[in-house]
Protein backbone atom coordinates (compact mmCIF):
# COMPACT_ATOMS: atom_id res chain seq x y z
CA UNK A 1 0.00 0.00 0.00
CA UNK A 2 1.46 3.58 -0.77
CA UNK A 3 -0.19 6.22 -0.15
CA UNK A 4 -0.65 9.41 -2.57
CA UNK A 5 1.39 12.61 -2.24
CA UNK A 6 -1.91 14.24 -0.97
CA UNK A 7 -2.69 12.32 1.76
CA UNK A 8 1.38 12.53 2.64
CA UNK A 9 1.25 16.37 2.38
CA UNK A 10 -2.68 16.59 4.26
CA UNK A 11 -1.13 14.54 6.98
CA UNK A 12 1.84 16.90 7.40
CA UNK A 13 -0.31 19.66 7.04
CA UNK A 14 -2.68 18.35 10.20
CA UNK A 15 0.77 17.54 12.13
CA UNK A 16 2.48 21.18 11.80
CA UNK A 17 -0.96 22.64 12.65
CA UNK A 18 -1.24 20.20 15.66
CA UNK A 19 2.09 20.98 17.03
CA UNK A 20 1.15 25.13 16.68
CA UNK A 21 -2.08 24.76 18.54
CA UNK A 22 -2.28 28.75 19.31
CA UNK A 23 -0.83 29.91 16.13
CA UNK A 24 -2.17 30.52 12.65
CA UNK A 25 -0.40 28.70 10.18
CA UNK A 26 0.43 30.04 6.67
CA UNK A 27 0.86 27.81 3.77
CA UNK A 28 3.92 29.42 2.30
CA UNK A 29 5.65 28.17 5.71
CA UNK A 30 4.60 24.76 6.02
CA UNK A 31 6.10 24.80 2.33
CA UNK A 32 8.84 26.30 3.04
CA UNK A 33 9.48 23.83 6.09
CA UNK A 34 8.77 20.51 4.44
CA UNK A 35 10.25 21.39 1.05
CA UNK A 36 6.70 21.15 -0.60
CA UNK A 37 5.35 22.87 -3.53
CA UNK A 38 3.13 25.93 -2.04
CA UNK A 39 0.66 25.81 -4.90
CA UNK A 40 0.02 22.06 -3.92
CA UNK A 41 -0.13 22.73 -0.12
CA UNK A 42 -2.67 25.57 -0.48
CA UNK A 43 -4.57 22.48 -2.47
CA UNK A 44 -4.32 20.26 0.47
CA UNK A 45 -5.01 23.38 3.00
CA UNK A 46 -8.24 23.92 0.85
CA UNK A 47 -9.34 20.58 0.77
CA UNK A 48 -8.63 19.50 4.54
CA UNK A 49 -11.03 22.76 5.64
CA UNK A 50 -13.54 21.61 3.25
CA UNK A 51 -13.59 18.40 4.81
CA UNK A 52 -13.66 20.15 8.53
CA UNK A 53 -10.20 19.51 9.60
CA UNK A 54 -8.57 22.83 9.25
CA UNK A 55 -10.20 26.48 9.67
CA UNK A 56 -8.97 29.03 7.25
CA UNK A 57 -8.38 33.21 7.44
CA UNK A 58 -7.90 35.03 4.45
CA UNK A 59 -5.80 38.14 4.59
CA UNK A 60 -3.35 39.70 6.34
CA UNK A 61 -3.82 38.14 9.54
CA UNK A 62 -5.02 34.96 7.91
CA UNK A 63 -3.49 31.46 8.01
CA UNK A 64 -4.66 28.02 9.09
CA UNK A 65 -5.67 25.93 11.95
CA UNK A 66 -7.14 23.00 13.19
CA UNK A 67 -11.11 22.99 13.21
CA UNK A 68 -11.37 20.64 16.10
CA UNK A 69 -8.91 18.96 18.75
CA UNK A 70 -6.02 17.17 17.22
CA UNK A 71 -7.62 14.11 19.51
CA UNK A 72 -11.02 13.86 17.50
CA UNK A 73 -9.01 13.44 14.57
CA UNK A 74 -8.36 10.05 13.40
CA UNK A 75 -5.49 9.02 10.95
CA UNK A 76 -7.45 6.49 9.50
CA UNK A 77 -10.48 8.67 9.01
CA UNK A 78 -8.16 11.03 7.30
CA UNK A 79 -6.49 8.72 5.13
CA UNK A 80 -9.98 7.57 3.85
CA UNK A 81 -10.96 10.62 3.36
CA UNK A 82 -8.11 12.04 1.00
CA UNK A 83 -6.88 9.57 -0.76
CA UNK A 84 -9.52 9.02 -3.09
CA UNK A 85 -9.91 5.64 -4.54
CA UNK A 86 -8.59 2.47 -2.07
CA UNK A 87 -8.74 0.01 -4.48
CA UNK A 88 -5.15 -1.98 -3.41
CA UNK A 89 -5.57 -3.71 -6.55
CA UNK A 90 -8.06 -3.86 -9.36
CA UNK A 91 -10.55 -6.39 -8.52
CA UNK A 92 -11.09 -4.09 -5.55
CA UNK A 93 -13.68 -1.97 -7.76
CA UNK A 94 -16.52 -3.88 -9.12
CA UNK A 95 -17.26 -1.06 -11.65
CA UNK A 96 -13.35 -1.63 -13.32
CA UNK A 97 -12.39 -5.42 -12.87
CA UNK A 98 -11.50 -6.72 -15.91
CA UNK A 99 -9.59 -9.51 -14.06
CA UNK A 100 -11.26 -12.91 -15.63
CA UNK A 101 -9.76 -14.70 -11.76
CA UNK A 102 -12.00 -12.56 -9.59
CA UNK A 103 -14.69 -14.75 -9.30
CA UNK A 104 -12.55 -17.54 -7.48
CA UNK A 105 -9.52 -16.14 -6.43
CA UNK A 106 -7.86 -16.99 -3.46
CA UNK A 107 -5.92 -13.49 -3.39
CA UNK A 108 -8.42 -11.41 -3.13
CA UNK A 109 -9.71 -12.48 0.19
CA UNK A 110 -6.27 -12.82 1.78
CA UNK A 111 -5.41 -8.89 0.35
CA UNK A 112 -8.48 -7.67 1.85
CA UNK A 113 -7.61 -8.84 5.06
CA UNK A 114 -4.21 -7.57 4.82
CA UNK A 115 -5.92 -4.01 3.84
CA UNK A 116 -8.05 -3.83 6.53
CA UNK A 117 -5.72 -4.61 9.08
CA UNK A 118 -4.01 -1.47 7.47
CA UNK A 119 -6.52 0.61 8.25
CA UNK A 120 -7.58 -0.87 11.21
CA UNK A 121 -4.29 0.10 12.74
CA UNK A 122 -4.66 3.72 11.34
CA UNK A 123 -8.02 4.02 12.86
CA UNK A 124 -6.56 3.47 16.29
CA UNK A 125 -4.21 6.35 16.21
CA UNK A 126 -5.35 10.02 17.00
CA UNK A 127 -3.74 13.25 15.25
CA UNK A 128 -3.06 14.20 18.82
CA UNK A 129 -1.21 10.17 19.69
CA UNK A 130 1.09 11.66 16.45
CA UNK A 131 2.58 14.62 18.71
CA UNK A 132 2.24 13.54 21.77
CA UNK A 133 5.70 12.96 21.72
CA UNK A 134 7.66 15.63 23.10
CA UNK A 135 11.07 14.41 21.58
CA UNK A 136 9.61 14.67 18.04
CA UNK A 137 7.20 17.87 18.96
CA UNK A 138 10.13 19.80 19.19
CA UNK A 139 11.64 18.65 16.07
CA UNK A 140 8.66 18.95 14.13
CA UNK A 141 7.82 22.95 15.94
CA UNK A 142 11.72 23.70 14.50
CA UNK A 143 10.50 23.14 11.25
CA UNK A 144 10.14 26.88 10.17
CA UNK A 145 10.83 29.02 7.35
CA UNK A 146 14.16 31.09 7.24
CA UNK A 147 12.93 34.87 8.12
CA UNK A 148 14.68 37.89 5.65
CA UNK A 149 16.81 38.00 8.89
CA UNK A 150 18.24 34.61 9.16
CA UNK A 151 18.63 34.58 5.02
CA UNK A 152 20.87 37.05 5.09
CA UNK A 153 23.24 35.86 8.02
């Protein structure tokens, strides 16, 4: 199973917002901090407050944060929710499969298993179980932009 770039970038997104839990996040600095394309962040940013996970400010003082506690938020929910189609393999959609061994194959049932147990483990883990460790908090908070200041130093 690999996930898509999107649901990589959503889940960093939700992590540097969760570790800034007073602070308004802007996109061009979680860019900036993970190496990330800003046009493709401000993408994620827009689709993780249309799904209720972020809350957005336009304008000067704008910026990001989360829409509800980083504990109500649950990776696997996530997941699910941005990465679009979860068909691990192709007999996985009805509406697609071509595959002429779908009808008695012995893969397809042990796969299945294999993906849910996936997500079952995601499921169990909170947003707020993700940075509850102070160790990597910190390292994660020290991701930040380089100011005009420290650019020119």
């Amino acid at each position: 199973m690999q996930l898509t770039y999107f649901t990589d970038y959503a889940l960093r997104v939700l992590i540097y917002a969760a570790v800034r839990p007073r602070s308004r996040c802007l996109t061009s600095d979680v860019a900036t901090a993970f190496g990330m394309s800003r046009h493709h962040v401000v993408k994620v940013v827009n689709e993780l407050r249309h799904l209720g996970y972020l809350d957005t400010t336009r304008g000067r003082d704008g910026g990001f944060a989360l829409a509800r506690q980083a504990a109500g938020i649950r990776i696997g929910e996530v997941v699910r929710r941005t990465e679009g189609s979860m068909a691990l393999v192709e007999c996985f959609n009805r509406d697609t499969n071509t595959c002429l061994l779908s009808p008695a194959c012995g893969l397809k049932g042990v796969l299945r298993e294999a993906f849910d147990a996936f997500l079952a483990v995601l499921d169990r883990a909170t947003l707020a179980d993700l940075v509850a460790e102070p160790r990597w908090v910190r390292q994660v908070v020290a991701l930040h932009p380089r100011t005009a200041r420290d650019k020119h130093a």
